[in-house]
Protein backbone atom coordinates (compact mmCIF):
# COMPACT_ATOMS: atom_id res chain seq x y z
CA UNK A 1 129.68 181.91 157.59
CA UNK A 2 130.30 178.31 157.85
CA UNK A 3 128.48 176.12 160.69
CA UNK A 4 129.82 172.88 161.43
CA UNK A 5 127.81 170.43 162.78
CA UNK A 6 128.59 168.61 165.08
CA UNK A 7 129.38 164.99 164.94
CA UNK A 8 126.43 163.39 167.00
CA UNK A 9 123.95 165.31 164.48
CA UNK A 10 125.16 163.46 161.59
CA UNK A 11 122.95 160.09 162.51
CA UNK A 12 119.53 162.09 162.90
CA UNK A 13 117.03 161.14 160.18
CA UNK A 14 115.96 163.52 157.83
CA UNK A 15 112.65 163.03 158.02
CA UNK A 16 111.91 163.30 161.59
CA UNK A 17 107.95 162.90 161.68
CA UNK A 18 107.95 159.48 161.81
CA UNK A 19 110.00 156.04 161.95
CA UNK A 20 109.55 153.82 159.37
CA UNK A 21 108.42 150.36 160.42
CA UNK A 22 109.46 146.99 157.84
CA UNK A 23 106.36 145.21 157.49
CA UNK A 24 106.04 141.33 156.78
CA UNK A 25 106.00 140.47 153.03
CA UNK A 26 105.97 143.78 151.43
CA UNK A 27 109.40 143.80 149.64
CA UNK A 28 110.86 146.37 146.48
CA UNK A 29 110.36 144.74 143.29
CA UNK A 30 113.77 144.63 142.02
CA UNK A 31 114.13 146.95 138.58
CA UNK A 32 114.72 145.15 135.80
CA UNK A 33 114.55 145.73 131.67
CA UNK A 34 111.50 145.36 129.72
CA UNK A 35 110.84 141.84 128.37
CA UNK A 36 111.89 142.34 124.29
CA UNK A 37 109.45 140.48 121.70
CA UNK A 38 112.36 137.64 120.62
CA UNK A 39 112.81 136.97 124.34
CA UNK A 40 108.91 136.24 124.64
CA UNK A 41 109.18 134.54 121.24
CA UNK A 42 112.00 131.96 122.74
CA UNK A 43 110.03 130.82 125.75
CA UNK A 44 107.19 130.35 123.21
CA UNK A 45 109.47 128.24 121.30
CA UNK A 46 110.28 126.44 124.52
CA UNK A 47 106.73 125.58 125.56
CA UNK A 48 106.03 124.35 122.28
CA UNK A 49 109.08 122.18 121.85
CA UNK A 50 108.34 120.58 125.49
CA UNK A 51 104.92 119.63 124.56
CA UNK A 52 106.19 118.63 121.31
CA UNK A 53 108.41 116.32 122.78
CA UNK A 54 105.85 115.33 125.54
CA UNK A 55 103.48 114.17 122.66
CA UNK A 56 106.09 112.42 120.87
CA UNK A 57 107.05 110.26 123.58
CA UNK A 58 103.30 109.28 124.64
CA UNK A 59 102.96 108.77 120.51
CA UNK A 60 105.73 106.41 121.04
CA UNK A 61 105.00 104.90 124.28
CA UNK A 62 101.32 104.22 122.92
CA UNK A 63 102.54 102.57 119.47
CA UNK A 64 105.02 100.33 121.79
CA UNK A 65 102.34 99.48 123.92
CA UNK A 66 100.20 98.42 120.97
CA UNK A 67 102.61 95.73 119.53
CA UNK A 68 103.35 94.49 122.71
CA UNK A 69 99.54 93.95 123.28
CA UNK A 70 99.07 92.61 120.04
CA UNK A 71 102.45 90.70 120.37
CA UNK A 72 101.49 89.02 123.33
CA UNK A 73 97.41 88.20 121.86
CA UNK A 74 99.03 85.64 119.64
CA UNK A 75 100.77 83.86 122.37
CA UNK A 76 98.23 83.88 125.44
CA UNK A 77 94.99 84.47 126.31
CA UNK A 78 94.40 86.52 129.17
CA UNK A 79 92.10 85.33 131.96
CA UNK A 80 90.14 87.97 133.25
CA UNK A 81 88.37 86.40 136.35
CA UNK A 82 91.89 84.54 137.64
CA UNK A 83 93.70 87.35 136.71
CA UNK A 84 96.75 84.92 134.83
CA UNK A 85 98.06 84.42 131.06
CA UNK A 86 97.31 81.07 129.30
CA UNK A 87 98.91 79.95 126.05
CA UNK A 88 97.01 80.49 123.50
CA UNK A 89 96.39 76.46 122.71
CA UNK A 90 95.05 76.29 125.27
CA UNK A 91 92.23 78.26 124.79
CA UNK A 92 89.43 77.03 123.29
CA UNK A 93 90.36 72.95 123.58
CA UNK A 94 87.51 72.19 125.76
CA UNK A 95 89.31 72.23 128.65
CA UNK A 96 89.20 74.84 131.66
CA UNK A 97 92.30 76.26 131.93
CA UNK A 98 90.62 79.48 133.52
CA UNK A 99 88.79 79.97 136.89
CA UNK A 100 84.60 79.39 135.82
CA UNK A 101 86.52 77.96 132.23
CA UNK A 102 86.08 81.48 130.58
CA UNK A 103 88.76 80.71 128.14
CA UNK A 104 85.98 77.78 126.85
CA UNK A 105 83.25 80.40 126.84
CA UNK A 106 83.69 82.39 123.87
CA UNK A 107 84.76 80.09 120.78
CA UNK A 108 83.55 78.55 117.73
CA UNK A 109 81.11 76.34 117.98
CA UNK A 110 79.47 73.45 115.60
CA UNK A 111 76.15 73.18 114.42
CA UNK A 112 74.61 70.11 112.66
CA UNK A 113 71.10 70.77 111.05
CA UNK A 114 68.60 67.50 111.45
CA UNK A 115 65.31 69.49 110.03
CA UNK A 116 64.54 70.82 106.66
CA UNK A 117 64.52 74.31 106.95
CA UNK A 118 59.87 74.87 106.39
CA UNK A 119 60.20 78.13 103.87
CA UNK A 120 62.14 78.39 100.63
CA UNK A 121 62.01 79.94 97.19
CA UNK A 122 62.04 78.16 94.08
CA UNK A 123 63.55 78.50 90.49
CA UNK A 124 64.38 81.80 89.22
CA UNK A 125 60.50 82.58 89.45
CA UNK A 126 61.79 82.99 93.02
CA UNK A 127 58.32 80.97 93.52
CA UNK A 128 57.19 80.56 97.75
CA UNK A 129 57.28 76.83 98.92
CA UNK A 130 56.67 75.54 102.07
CA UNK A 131 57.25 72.39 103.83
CA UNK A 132 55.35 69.50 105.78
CA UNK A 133 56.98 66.25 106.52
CA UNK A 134 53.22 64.70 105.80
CA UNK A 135 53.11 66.43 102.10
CA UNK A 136 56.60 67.56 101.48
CA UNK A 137 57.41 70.72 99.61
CA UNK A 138 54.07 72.83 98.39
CA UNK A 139 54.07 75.97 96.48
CA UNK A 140 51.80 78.34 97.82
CA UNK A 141 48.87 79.78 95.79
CA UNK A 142 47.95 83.37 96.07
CA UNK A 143 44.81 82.98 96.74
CA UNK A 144 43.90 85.21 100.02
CA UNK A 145 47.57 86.76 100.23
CA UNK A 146 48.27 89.87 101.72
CA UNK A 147 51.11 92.28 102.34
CA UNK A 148 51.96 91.14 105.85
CA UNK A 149 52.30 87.76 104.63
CA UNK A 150 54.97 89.11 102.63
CA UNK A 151 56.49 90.09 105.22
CA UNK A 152 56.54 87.15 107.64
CA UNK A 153 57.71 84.64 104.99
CA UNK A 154 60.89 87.21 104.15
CA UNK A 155 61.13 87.54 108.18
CA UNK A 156 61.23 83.59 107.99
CA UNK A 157 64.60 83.82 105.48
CA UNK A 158 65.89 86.31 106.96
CA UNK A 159 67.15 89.98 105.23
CA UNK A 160 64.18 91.83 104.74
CA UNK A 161 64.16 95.20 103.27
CA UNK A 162 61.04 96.63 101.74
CA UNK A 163 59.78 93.28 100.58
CA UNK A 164 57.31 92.50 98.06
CA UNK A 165 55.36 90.00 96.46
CA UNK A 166 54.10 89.14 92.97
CA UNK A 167 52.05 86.49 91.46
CA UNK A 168 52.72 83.68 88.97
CA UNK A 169 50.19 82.37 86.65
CA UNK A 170 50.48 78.54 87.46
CA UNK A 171 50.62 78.00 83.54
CA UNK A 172 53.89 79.59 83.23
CA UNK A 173 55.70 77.21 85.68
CA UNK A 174 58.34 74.35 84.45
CA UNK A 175 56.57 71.60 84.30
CA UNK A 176 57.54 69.81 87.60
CA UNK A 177 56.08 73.06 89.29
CA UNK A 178 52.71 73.22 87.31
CA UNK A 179 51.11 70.18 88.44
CA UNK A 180 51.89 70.80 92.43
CA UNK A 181 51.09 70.17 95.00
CA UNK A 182 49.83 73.06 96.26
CA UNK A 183 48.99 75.09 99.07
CA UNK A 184 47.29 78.56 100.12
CA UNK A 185 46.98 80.83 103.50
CA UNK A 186 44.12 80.37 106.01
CA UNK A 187 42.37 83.68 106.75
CA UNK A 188 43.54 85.46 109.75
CA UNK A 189 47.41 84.37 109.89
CA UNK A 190 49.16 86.76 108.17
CA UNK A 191 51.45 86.77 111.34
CA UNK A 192 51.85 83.23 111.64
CA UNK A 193 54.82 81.41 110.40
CA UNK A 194 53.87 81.06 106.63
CA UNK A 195 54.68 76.79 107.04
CA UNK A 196 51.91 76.66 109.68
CA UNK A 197 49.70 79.45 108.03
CA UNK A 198 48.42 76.53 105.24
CA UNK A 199 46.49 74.40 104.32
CA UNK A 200 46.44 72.18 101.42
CA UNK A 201 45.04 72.85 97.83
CA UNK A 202 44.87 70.41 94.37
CA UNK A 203 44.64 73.24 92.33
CA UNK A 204 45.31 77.08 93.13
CA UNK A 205 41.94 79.01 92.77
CA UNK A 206 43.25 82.02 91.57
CA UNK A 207 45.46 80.31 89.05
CA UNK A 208 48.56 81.51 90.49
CA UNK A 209 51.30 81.05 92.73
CA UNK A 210 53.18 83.88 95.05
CA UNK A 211 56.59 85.07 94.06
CA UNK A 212 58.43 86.96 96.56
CA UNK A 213 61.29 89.60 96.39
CA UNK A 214 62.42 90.02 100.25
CA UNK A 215 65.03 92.65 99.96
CA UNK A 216 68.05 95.18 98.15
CA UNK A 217 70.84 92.21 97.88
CA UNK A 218 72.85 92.11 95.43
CA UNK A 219 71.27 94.79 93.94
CA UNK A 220 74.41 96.96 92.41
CA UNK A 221 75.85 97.67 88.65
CA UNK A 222 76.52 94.73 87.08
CA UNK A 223 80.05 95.13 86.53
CA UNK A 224 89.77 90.14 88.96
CA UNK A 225 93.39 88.61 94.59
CA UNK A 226 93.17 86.57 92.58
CA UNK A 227 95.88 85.41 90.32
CA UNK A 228 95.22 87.10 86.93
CA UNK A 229 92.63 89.41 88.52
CA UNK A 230 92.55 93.19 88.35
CA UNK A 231 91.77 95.99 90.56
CA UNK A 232 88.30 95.96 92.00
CA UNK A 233 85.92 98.76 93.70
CA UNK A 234 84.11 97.59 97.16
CA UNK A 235 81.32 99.77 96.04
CA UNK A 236 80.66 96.66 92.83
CA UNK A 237 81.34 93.85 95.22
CA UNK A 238 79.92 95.45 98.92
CA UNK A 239 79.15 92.04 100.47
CA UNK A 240 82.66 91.12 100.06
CA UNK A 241 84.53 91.50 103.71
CA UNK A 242 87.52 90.92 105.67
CA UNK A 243 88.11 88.49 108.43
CA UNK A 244 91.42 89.10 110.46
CA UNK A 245 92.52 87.71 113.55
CA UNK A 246 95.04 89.47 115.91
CA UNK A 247 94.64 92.32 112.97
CA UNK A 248 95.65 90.16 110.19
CA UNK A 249 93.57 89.44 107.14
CA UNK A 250 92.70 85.51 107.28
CA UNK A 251 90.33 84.76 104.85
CA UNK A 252 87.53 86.65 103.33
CA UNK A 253 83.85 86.26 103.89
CA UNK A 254 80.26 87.22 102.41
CA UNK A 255 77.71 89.60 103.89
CA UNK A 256 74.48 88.21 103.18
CA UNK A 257 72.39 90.27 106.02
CA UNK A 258 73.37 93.46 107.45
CA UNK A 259 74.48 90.78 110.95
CA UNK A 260 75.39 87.78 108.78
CA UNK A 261 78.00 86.76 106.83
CA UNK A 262 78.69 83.47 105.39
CA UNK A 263 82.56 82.06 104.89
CA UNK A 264 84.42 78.35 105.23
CA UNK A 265 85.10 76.61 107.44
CA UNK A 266 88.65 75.76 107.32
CA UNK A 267 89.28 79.39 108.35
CA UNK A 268 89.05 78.38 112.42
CA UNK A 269 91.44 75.62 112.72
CA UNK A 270 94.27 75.48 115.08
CA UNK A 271 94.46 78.25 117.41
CA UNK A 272 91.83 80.41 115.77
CA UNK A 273 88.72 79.14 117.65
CA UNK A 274 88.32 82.28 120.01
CA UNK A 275 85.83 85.11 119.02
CA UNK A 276 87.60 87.62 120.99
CA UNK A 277 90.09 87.36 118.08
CA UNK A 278 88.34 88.02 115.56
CA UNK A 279 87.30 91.52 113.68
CA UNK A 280 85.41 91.54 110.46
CA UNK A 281 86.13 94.45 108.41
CA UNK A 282 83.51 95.75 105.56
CA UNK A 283 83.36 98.64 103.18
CA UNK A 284 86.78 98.74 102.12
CA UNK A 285 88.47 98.30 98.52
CA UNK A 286 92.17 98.43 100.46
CA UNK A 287 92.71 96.18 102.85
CA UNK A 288 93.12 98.04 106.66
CA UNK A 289 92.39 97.02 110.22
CA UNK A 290 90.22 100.03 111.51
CA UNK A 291 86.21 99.69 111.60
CA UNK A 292 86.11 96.17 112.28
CA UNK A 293 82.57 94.38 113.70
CA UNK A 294 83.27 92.55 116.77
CA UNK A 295 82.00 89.42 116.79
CA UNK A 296 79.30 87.02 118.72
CA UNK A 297 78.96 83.55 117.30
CA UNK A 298 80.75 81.86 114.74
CA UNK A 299 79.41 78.40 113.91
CA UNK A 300 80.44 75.73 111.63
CA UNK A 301 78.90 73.26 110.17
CA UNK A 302 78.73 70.16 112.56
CA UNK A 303 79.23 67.80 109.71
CA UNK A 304 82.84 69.54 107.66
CA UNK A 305 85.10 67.14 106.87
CA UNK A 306 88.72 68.62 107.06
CA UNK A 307 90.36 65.57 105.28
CA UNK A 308 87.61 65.76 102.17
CA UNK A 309 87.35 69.61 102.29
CA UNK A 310 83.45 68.72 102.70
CA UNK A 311 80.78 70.81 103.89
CA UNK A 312 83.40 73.70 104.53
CA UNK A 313 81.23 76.33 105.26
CA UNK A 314 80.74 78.50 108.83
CA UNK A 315 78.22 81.08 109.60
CA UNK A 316 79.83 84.53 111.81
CA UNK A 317 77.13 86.46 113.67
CA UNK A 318 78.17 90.07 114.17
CA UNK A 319 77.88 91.63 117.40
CA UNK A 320 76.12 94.21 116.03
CA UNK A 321 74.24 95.18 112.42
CA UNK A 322 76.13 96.86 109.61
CA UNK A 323 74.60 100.23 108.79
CA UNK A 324 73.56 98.97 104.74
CA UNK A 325 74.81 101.26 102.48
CA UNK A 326 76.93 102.05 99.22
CA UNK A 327 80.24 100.40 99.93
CA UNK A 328 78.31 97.30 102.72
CA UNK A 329 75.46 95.56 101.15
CA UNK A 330 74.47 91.86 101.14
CA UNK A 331 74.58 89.41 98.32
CA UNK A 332 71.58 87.31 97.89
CA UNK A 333 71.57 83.76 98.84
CA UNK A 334 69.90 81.67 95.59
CA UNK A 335 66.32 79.92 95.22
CA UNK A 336 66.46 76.32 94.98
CA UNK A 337 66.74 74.94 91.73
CA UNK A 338 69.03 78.08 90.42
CA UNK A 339 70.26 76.15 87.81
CA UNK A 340 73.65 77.93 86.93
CA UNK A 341 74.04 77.47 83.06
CA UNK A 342 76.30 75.48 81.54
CA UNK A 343 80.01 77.40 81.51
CA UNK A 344 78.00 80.23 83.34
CA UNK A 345 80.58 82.95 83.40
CA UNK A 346 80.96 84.00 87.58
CA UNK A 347 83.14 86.27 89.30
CA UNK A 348 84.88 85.64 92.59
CA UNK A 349 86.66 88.46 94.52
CA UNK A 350 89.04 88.96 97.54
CA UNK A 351 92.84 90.06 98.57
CA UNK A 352 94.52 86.61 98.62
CA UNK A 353 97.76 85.96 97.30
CA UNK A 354 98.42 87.41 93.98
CA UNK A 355 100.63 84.22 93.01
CA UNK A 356 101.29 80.83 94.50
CA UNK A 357 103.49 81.36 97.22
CA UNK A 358 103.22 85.12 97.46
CA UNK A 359 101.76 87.74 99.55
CA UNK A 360 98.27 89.25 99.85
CA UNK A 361 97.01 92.25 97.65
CA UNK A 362 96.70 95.66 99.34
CA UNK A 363 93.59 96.02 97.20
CA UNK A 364 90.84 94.23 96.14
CA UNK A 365 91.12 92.04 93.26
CA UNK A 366 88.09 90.78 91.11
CA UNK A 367 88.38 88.13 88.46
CA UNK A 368 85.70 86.16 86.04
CA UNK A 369 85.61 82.60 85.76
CA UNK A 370 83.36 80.24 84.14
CA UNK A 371 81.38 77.15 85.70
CA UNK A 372 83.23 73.54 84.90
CA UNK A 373 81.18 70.73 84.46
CA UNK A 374 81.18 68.11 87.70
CA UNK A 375 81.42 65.60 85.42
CA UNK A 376 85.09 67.08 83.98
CA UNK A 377 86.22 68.33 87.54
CA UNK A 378 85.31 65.19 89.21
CA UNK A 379 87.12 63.24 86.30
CA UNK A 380 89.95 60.95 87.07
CA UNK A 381 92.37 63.62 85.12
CA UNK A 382 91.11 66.57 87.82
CA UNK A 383 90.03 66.03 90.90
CA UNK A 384 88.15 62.52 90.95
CA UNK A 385 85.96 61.45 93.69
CA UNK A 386 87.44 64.10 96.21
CA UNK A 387 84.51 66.24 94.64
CA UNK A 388 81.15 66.11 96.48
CA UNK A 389 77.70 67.29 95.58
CA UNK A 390 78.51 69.94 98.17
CA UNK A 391 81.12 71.16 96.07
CA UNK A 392 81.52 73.49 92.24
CA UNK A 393 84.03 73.63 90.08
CA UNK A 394 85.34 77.13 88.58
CA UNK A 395 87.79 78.61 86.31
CA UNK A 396 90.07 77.69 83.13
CA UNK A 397 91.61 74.60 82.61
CA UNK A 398 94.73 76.18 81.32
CA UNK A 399 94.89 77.87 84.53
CA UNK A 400 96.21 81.30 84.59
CA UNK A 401 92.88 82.71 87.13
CA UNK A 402 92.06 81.02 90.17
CA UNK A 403 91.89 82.15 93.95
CA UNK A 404 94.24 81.39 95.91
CA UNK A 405 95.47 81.86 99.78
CA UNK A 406 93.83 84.22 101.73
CA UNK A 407 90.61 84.50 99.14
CA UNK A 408 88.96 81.57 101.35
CA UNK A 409 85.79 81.64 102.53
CA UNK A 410 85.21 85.01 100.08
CA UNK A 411 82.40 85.04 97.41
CA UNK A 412 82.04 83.70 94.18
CA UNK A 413 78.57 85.24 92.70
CA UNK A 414 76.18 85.28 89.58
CA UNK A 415 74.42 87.51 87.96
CA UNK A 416 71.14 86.64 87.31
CA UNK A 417 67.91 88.45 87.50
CA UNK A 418 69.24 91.24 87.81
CA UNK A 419 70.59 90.59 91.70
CA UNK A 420 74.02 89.23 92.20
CA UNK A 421 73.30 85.84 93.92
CA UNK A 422 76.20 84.14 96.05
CA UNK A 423 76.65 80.36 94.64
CA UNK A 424 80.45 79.80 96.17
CA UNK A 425 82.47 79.87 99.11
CA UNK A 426 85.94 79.98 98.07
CA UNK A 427 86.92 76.24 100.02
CA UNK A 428 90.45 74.48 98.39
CA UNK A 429 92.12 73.55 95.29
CA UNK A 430 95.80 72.49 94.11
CA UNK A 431 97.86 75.54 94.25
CA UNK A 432 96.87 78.20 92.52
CA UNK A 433 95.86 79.15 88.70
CA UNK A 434 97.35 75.75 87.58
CA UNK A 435 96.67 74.03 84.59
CA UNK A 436 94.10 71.20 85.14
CA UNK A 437 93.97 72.38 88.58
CA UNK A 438 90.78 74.60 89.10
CA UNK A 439 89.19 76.33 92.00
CA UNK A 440 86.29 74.39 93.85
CA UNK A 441 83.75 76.34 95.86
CA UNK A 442 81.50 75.30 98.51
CA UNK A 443 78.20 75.19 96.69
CA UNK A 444 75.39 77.61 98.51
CA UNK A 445 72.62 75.29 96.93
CA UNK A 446 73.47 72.29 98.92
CA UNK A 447 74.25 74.22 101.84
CA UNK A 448 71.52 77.11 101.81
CA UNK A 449 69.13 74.97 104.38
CA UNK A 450 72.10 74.91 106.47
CA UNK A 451 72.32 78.71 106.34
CA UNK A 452 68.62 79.50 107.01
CA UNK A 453 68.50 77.25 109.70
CA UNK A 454 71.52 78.49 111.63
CA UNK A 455 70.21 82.01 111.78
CA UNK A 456 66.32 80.80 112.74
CA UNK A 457 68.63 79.54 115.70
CA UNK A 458 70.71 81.91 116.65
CA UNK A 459 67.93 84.88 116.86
């Protein structure tokens, strides 16, 4: 039998025990179909591509913000303190253009030496000397010499690295050093500046004079930037560096200690008199801008002539040591009285123009040249009185291998002794690898009390 209900029954829950309440926040997930592996390979995709793209633009930003930087550092200087842009001439021309003239604080300066220089070695005996303005120059005997005396006259010029000392029967001297004068060590001063350590002797009592070696320089295989030059290794030449301004190679330089290098001076005219501009770059056989040694002091000789190309020579002070090692190692500066050999074959390095007019070699060039006689370069056919005692000639007078732009202030060296000794700056010539027309190099003899006494000075 059917039962029909009736009509007001039809809204009465089913479950009558109990009335379901909603509750705040508690909602029925909505079904949906399991996630495949390409869908969850897509949004991978997705994420990568956005940081992909993210990176690319930050690459790009960065790179954009470089060149502008670098872009703007060759037409202002920025003034920290006053928070304003000067143009760039304006830095560094002795006037304050800044607020407390910090665009005058940082720039090359000029030194003029007005003392000889107490301590030197002499000949290729590398023979100890020092002076007195009462006796002049003495060679010192060995008599009472120790091992920290050896190392306070090498302290006195400078790069020291496991110094030592050996002596020199007086009979085996030239001539102009066997007679004297003389000189030997008190007792009790082997920390005292060897030039006020002494007192004077006729004759040396041991019969023999002290020759010192004070460090590694120059001390690699004895193996042409340079028009007619070829390929060269920085590990053969490691004293050679770069100096770029605004990360552009300028000129080259010389390491000759692991804080010192020596270059020209022509290299800081114009607008190139602020440190803050300058990087030098070691250890590398191609030419790049990373790794560069900021930079502290650079000081030029008070006395270069611009017009006469004389006393070109400047001293840069790194703001920090080199680590020595294979590819960075300094050349040695040369005793007095080196006495380069007639047509003494040299070799001068660097990544200057390839050709007159051109553009700079990616890689380091090497090229040997032989000594001219001053006599011949000074000559009315060559270079006539524009050549100084402060200057050497080098290379062929047919021309063909010379240095040329961007090799100044780089080394010209010779082996001797088994060290490689720096006896050039690369300073000027007319053009480059023409006939008649050879290289001349500041000469390192003339200029080495210079040297010594700018970095007794600058400590």
């Amino acid at each position: 039998m059917w039962i029909v209900q009736a009509p007001e029954d039809i809204s009465t829950p089913l479950n009558q025990s109990g009335t379901v309440i909603p509750r705040p926040g508690r909602h029925r997930r909505p079904m949906s179909a399991p996630k495949t592996q390409k869908d969850k390979a897509s949004k991978t995709k997705r994420v990568l591509l956005t940081l992909l793209t993210v990176l690319v633009l930050l690459g790009i930003l960065a790179t954009a913000g470089y060149f502008i930087k670098k872009l703007i550092d060759t037409k202002y200087f920025f003034c920290k303190s006053s928070v304003k842009f000067i143009a760039i001439e304006k830095a560094c021309d002795g006037k304050n253009d800044c607020s407390g003239g910090e665009d005058e604080l940082t720039c090359v300066s000029n030194f003029m030496d007005n003392t000889t220089f107490p301590v030197r070695l002499m000949s290729n005996r590398q023979v100890l000397q020092v002076y007195s303005r009462a006796a002049g120059w003495r060679s010192v005997c060995s008599d009472s010499w120790t091992q920290q005396h050896t190392q306070t006259a090498c302290r006195q010029l400078g790069y020291t690295n496991k110094p030592s000392n050996t002596h020199v029967p007086v009979d085996s001297l030239t001539s102009s050093l066997k007679i004297g004068p003389f000189t030997a060590v008190r007792p009790g001063t082997a920390n005292t500046p060897i030039h006020l350590a002494t007192i004077d002797r006729s004759v040396c009592r041991a019969e023999s004079v002290v020759s010192l070696s004070c460090s590694d320089c120059g001390d690699v295989g004895k193996g042409d930037r340079i028009v007619g030059g070829t390929d060269a290794l920085i590990e053969d030449w490691p004293w050679q560096v770069s100096l770029q301004q605004g990360g552009q190679h300028t000129c080259g330089g010389t390491l000759v200690s692991p804080r010192w290098v020596v270059t020209a001076a022509h290299c800081f005219s114009g607008t190139k008199k602020d440190l803050g501009r300058w990087r030098v770059v070691s250890g590398r056989t191609y030419m790049g801008t990373l790794g560069g040694s900021y930079v502290d002091r650079i000081i030029k000789n008070g006395r270069y002539d611009p017009a006469r190309n004389d006393y070109d020579i400047a001293m840069i002070r790194l703001s920090s040591p080199i680590t020595v090692g294979e590819g960075r190692k300094p050349a040695c500066l040369p005793p007095k009285a080196f006495d380069l050999p007639a047509q003494a074959s040299m070799t001068v390095t660097g990544w200057g123009y390839l050709e007159e007019s051109g553009k700079v070699s990616p890689n380091l060039q090497k090229a040997s040249i032989p000594l001219i006689d001053r006599a011949k370069c000074s000559s009315t056919a060559m270079y006539g009185s524009s050549i100084t005692q402060r200057m050497i000639c080098a290379g062929f007078l047919e021309g063909k291998v010379d240095a040329c732009q961007g090799d100044s202030g780089g080394p010209l060296v010779y082996f001797s002794s088994s060290r490689w000794n720096l006896v050039g700056v690369v300073s000027w010539g007319v053009g480059c690898a023409r006939a008649g027309k050879p290289g001349v190099y500041s000469n390192i003899e003339e200029l080495q009390n210079w040297i010594y006494t700018v970095i007794e000075k600058n400590l």
